[in-house]
N, C-alpha and C. Protein backbone atom coordinates (compact mmCIF):
# COMPACT_ATOMS: atom_id res chain seq x y z
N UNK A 1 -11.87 -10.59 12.95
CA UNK A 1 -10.53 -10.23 12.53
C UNK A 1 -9.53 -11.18 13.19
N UNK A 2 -8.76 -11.66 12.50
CA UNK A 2 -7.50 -12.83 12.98
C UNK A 2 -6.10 -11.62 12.42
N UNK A 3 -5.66 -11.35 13.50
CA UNK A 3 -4.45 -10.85 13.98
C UNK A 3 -3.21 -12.80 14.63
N UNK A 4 -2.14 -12.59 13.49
CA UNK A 4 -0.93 -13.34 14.11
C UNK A 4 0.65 -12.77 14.18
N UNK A 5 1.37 -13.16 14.68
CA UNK A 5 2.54 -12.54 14.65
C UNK A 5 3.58 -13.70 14.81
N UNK A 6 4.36 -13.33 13.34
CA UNK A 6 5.43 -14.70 13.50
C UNK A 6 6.39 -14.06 12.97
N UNK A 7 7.68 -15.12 12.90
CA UNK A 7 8.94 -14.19 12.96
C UNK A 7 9.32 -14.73 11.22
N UNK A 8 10.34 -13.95 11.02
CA UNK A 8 10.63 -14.18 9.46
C UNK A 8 10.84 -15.59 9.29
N UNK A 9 11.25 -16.79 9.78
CA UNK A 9 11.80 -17.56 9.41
C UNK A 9 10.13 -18.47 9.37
N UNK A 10 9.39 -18.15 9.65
CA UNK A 10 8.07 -18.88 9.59
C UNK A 10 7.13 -18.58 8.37
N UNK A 11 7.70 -17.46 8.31
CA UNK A 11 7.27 -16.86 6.36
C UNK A 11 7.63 -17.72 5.43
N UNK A 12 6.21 -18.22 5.02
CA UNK A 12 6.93 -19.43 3.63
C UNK A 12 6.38 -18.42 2.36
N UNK A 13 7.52 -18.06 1.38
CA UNK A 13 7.62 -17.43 0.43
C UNK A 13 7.09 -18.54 -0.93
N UNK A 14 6.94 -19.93 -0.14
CA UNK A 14 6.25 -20.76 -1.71
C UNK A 14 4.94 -20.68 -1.65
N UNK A 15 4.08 -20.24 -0.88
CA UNK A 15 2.88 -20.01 -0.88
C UNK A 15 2.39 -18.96 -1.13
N UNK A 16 1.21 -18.77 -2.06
CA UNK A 16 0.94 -17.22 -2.32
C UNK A 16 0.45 -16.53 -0.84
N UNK A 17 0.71 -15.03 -1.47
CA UNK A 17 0.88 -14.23 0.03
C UNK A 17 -0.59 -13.22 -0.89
N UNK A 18 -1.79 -13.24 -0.86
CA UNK A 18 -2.73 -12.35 -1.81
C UNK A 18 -3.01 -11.30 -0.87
N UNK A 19 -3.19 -9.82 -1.37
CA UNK A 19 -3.60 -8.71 -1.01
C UNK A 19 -4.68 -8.47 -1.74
N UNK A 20 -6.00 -8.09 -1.06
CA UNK A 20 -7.25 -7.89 -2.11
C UNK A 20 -7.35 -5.67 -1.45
N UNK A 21 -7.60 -5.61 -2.54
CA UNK A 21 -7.28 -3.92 -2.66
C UNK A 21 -8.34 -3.71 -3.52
N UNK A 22 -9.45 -2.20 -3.10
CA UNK A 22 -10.52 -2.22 -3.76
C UNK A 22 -10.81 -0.72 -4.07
N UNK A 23 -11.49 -0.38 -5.15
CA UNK A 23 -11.71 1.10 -5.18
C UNK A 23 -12.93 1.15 -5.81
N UNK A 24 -13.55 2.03 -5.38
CA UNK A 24 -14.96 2.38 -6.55
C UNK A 24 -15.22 3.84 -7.85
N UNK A 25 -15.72 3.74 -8.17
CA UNK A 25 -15.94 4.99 -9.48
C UNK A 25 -17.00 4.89 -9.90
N UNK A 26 -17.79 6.04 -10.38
CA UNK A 26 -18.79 6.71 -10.78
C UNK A 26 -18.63 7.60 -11.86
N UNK A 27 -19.24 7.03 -13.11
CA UNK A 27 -19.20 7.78 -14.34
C UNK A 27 -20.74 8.07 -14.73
N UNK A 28 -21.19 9.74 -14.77
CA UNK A 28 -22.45 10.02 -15.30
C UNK A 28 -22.14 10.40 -16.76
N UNK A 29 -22.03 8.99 -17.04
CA UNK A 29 -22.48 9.02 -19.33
C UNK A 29 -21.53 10.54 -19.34
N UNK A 30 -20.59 10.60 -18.86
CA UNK A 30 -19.99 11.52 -19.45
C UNK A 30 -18.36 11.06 -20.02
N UNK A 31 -17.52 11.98 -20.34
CA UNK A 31 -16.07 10.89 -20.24
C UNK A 31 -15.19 11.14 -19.04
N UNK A 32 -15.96 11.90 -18.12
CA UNK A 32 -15.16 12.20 -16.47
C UNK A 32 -15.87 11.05 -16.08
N UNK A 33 -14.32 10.40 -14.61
CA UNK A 33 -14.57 9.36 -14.18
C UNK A 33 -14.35 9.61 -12.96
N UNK A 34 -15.13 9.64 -11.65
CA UNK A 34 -14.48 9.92 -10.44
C UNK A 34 -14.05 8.77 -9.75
N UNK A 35 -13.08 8.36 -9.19
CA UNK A 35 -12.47 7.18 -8.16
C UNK A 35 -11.99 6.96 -7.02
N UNK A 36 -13.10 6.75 -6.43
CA UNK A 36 -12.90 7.00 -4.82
C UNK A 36 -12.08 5.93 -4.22
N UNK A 37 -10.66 6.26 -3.96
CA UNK A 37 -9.99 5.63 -3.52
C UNK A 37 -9.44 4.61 -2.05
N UNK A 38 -11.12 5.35 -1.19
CA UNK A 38 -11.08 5.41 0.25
C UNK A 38 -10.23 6.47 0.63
N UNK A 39 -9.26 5.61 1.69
CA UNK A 39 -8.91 6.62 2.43
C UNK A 39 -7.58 7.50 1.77
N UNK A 40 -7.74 7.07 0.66
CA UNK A 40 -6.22 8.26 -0.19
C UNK A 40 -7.26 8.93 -1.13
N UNK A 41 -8.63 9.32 -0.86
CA UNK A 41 -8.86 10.25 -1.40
C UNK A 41 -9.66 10.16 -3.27
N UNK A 42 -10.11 10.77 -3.46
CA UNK A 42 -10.80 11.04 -4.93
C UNK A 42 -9.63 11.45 -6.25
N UNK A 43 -9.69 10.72 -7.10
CA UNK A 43 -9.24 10.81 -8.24
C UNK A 43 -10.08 10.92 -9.25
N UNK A 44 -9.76 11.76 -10.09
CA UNK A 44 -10.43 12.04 -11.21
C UNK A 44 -9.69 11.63 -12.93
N UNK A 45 -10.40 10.58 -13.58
CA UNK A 45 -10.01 10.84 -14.69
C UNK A 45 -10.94 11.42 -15.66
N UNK A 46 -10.29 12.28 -17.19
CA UNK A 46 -11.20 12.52 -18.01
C UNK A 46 -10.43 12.64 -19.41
N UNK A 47 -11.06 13.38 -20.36
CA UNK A 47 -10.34 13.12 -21.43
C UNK A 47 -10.32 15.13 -21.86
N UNK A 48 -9.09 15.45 -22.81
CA UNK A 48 -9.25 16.74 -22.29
C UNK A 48 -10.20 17.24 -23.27
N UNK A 49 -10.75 18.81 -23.32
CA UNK A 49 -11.74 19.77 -23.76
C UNK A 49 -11.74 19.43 -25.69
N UNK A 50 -10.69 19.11 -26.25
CA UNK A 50 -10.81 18.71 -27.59
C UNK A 50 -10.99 17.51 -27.59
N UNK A 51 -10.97 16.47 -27.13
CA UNK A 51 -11.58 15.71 -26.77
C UNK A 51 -13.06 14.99 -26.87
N UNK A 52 -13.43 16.12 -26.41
CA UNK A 52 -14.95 16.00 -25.56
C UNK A 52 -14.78 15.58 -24.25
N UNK A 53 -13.92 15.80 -23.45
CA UNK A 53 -14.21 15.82 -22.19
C UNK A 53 -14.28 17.02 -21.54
N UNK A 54 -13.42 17.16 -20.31
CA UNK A 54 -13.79 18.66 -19.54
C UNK A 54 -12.75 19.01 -18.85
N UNK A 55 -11.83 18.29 -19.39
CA UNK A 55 -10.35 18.20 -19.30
C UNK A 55 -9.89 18.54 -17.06
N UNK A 56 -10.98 17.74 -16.59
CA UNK A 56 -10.67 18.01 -15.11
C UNK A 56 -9.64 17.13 -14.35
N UNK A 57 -9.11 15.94 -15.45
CA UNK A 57 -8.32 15.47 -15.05
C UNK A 57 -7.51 15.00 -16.04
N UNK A 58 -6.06 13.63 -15.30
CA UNK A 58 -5.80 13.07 -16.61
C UNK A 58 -6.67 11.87 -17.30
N UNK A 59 -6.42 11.96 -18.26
CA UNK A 59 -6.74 11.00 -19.29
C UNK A 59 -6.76 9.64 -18.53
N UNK A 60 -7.25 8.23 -18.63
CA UNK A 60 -7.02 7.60 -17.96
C UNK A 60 -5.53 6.45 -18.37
N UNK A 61 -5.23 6.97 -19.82
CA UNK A 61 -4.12 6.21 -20.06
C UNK A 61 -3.00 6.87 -19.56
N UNK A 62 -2.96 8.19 -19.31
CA UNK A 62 -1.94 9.35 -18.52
C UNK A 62 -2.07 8.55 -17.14
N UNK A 63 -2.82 7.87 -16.53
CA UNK A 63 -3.48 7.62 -15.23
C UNK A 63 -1.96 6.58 -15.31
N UNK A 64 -2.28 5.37 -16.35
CA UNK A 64 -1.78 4.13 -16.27
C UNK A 64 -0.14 4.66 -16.46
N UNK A 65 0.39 5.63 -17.14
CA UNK A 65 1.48 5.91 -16.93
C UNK A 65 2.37 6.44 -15.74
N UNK A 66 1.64 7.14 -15.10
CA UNK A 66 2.07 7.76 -14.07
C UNK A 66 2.10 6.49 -13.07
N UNK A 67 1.50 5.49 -13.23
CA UNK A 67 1.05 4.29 -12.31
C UNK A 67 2.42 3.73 -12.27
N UNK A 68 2.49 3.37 -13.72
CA UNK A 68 4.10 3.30 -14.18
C UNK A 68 5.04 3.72 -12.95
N UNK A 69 5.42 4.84 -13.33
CA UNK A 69 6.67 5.66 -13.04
C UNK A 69 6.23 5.55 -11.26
N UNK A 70 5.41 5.28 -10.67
CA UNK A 70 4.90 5.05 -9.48
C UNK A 70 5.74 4.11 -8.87
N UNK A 71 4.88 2.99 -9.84
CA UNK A 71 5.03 2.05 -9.37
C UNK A 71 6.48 1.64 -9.60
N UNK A 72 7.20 1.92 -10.26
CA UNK A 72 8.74 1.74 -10.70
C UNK A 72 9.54 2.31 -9.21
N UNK A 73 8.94 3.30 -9.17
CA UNK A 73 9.66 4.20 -7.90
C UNK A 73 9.58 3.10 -6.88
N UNK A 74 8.42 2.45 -6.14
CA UNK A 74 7.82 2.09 -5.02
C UNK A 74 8.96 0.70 -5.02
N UNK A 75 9.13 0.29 -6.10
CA UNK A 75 9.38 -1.27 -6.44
C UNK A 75 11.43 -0.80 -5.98
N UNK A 76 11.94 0.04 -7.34
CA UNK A 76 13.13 0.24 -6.74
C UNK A 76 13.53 0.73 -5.58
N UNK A 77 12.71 1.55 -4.93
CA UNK A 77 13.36 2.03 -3.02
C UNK A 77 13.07 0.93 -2.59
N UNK A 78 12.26 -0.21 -2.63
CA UNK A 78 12.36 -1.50 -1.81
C UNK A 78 13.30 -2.22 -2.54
N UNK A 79 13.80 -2.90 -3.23
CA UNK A 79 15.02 -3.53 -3.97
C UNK A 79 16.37 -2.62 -3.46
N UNK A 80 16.06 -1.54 -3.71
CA UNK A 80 17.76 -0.38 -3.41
C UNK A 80 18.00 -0.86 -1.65
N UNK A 81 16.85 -0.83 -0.87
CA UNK A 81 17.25 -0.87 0.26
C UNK A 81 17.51 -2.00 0.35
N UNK A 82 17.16 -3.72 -0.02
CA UNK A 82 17.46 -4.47 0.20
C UNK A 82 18.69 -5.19 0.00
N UNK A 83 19.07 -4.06 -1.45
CA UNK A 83 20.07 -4.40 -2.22
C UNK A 83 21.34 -3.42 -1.04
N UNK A 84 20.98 -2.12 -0.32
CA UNK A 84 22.07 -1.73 0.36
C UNK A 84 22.45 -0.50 -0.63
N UNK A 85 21.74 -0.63 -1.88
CA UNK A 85 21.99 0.75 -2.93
C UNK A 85 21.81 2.05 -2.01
N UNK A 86 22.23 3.00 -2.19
CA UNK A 86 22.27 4.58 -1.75
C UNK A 86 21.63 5.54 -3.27
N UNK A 87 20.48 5.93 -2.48
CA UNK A 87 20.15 7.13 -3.77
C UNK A 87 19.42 8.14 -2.94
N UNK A 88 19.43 9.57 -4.02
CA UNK A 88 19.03 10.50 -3.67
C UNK A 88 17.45 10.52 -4.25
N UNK A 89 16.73 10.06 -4.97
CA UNK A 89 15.64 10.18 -5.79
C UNK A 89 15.98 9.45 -7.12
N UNK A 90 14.56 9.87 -7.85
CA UNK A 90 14.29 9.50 -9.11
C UNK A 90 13.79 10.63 -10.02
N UNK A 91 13.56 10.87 -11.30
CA UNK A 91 13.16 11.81 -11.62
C UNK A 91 12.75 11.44 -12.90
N UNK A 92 11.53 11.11 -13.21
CA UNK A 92 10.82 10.15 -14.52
C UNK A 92 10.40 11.26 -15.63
N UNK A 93 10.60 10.90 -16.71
CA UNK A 93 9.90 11.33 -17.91
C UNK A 93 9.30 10.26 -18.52
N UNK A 94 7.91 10.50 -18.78
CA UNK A 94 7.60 9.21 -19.81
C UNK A 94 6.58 9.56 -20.59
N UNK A 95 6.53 8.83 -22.01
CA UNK A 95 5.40 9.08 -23.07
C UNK A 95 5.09 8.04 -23.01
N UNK A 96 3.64 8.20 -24.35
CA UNK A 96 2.96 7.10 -24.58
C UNK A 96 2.75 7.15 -26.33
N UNK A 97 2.58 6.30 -27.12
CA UNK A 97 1.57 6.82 -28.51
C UNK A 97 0.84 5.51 -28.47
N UNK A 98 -0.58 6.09 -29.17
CA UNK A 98 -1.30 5.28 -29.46
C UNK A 98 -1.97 5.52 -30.75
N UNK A 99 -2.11 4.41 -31.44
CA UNK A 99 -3.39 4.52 -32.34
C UNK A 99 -4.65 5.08 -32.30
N UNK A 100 -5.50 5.99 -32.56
CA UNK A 100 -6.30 6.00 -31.77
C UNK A 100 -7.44 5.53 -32.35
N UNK A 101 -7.02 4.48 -33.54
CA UNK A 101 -8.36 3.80 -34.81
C UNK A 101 -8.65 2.67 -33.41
N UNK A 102 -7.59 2.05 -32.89
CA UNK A 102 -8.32 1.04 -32.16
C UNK A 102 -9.67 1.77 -31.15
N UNK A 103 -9.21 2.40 -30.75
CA UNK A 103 -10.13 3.64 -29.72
C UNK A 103 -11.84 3.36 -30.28
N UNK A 104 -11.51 4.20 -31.75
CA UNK A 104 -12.58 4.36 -32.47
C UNK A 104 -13.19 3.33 -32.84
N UNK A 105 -12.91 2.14 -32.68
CA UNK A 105 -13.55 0.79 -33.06
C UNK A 105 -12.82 0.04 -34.26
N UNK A 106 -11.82 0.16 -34.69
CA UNK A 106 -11.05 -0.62 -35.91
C UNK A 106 -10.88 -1.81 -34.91
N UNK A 107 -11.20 -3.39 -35.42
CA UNK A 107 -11.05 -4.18 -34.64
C UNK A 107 -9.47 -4.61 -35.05
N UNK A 108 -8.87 -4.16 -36.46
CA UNK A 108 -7.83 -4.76 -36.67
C UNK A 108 -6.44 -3.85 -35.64
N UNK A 109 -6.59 -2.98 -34.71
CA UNK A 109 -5.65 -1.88 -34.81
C UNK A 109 -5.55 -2.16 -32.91
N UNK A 110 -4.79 -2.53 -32.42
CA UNK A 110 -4.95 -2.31 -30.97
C UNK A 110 -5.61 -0.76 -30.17
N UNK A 111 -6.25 -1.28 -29.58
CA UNK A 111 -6.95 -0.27 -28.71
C UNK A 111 -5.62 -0.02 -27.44
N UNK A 112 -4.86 -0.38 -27.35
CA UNK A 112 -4.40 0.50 -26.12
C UNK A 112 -2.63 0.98 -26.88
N UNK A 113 -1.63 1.12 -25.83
CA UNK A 113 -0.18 1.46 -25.79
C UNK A 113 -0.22 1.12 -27.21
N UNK A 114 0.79 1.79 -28.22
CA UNK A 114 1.57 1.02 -29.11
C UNK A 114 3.07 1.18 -28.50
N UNK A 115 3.18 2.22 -27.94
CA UNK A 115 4.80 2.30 -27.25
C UNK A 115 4.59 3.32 -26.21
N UNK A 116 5.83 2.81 -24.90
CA UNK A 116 5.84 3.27 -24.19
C UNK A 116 7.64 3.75 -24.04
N UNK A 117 7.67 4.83 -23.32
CA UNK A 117 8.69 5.54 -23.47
C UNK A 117 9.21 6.27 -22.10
N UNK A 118 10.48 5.56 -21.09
CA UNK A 118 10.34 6.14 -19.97
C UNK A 118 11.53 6.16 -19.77
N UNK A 119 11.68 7.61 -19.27
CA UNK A 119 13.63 8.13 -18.79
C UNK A 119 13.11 8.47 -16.94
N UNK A 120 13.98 7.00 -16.36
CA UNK A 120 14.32 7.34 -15.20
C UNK A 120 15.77 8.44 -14.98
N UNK A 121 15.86 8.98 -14.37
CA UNK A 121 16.85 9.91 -14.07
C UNK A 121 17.23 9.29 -12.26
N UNK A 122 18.38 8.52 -12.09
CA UNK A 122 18.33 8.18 -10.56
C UNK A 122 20.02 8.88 -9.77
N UNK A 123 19.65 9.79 -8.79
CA UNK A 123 20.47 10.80 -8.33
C UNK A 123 21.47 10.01 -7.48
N UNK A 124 22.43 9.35 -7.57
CA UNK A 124 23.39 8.40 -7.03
C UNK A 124 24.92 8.97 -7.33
N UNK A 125 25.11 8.34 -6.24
CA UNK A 125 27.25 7.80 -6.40
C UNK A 125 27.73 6.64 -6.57
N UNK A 126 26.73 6.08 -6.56
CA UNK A 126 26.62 4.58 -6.84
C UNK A 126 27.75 4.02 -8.34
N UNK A 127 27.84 3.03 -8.11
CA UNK A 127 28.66 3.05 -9.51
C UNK A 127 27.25 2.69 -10.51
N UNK A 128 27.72 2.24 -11.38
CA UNK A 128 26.54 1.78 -12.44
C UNK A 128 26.37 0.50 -12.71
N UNK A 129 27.47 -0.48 -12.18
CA UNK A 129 26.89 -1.81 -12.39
C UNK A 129 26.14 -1.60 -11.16
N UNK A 130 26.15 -1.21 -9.95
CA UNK A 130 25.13 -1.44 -9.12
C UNK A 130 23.64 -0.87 -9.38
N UNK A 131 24.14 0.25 -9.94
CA UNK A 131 22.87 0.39 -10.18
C UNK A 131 21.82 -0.45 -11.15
N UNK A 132 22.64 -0.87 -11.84
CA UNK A 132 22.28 -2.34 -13.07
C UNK A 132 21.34 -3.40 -12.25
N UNK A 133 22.15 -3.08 -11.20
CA UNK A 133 21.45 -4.69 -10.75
C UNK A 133 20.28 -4.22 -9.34
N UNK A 134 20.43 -3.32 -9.08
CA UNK A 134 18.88 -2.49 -8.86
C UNK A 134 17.57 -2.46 -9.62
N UNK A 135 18.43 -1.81 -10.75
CA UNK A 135 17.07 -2.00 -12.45
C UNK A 135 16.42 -3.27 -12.50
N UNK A 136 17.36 -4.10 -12.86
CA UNK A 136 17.45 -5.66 -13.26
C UNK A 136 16.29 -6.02 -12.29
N UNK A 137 16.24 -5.84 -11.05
CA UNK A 137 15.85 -6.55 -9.87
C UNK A 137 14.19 -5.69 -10.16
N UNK A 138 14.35 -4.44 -9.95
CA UNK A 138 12.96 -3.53 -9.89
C UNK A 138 12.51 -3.73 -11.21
N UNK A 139 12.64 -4.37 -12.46
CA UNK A 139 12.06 -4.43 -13.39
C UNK A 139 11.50 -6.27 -13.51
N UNK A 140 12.31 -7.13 -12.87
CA UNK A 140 11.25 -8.50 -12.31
C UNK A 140 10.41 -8.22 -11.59
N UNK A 141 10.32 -6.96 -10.56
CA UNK A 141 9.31 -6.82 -9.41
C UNK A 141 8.29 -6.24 -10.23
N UNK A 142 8.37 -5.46 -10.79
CA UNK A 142 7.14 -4.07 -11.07
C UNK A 142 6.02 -4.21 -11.33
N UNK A 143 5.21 -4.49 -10.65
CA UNK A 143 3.35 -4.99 -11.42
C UNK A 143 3.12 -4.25 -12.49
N UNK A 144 3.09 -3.15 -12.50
CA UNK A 144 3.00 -2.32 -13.86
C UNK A 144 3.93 -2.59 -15.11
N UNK A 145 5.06 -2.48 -14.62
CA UNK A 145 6.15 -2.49 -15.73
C UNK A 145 5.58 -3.99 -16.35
N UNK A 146 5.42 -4.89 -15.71
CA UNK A 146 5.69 -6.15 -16.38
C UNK A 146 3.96 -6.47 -17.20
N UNK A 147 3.00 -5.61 -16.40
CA UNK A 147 1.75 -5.73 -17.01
C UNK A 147 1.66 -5.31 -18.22
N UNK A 148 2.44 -4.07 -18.75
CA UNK A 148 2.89 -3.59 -19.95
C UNK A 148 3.33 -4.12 -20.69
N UNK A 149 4.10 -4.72 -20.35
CA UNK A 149 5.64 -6.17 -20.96
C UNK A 149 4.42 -6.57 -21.79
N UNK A 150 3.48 -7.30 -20.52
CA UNK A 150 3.32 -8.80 -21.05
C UNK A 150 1.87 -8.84 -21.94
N UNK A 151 1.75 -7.32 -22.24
CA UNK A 151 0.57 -6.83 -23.39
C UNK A 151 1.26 -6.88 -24.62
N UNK A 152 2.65 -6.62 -24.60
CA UNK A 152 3.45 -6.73 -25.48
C UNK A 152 3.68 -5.23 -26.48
N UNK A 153 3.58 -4.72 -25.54
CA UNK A 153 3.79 -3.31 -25.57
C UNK A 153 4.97 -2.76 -26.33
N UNK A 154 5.55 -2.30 -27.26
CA UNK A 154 7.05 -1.66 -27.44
C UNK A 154 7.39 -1.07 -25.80
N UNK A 155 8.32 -1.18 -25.33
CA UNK A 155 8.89 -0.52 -24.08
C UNK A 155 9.74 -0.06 -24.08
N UNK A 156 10.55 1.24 -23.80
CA UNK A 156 11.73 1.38 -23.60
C UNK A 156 11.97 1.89 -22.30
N UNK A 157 12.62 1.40 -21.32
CA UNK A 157 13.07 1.87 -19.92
C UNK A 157 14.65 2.48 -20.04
N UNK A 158 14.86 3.53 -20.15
CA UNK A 158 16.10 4.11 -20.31
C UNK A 158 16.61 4.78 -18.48
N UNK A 159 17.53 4.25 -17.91
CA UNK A 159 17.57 4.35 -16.49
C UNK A 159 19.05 5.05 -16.79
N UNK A 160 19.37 6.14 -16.28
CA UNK A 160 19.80 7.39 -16.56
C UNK A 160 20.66 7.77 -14.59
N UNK A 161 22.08 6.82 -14.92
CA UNK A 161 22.86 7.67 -13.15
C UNK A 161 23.18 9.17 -13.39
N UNK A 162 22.76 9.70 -12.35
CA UNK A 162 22.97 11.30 -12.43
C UNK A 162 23.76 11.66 -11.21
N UNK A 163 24.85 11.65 -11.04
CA UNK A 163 25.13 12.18 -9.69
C UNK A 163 25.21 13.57 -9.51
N UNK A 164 25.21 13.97 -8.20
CA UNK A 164 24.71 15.44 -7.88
C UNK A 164 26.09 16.17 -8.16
N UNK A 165 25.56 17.50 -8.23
CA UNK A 165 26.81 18.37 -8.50
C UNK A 165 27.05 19.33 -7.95
């Protein structure tokens, strides 16, 4: 193990900085998927009881959404703080539709998203161009958001100031 410690100004941001992150899963020929996450624990995806699954978890495209709205969260509290933004939370709604001929094997029909559909709700006093430029910023960052993008997904990110009352 190589442990160093240097100060910010020795951080070169033109060089890639890679994180390797790993998980495993175990599927018995069924459509439940278990995913052992290490140390955050077991996740389960499946597909629900009409289906043919056993409905013990979500779906795994429910998985990739919530990853979404996750990962949106994780991305804007680091941008808000950098940016100096003030918020109280977030509060996500989001859909999905899909085809589900691609699923079934139509090679002409995409197998995944045809649209994605997500209402941030963000609890601020903030004005709203700031908050603009929070969005702006957390939507160049977002591994998810932009993995979606760049499937070419329909997207709609509807970011929603709510101040408290």
């Amino acid at each position: 193990m190589v442990t160093q410690v240097i100060s910010e100004e020795q951080l070169d941001l033109s060089k890639p900085i890679i994180r390797k992150k790993s998980i495993t899963a175990k599927n018995d020929a069924t459509l439940r998927t278990e995913i052992d996450c290490g140390e955050f624990g077991i996740l389960v995806t499946d597909e629900p009881v009409p289906h043919g699954g056993t409905g013990d978890g979500p779906s795994p495209l429910q998985t990739v959404l919530g990853a979404l709205c996750g990962c949106e969260s994780v991305t804007f509290c680091r941008a808000a703080k950098e940016m100096g933004f003030q918020y109280r939370g977030i509060e996500f709604e989001a859909m999905y539709t899909i085809d589900i001929r691609g699923r079934m094997g139509e090679r002409s029909v995409r197998p995944h998203f045809q649209s994605v559909r997500v209402q941030a709700m963000v609890d601020t006093d903030e004005p709203e161009e700031r908050l603009r430029a929070v969005v702006e910023e957390t939507e160049a960052r977002c591994p998810v958001f932009n993995l979606i993008r760049d499937a070419k997904v329909n997207m709609e990110m509807l970011w929603v100031r709510r101040q408290s009352r």
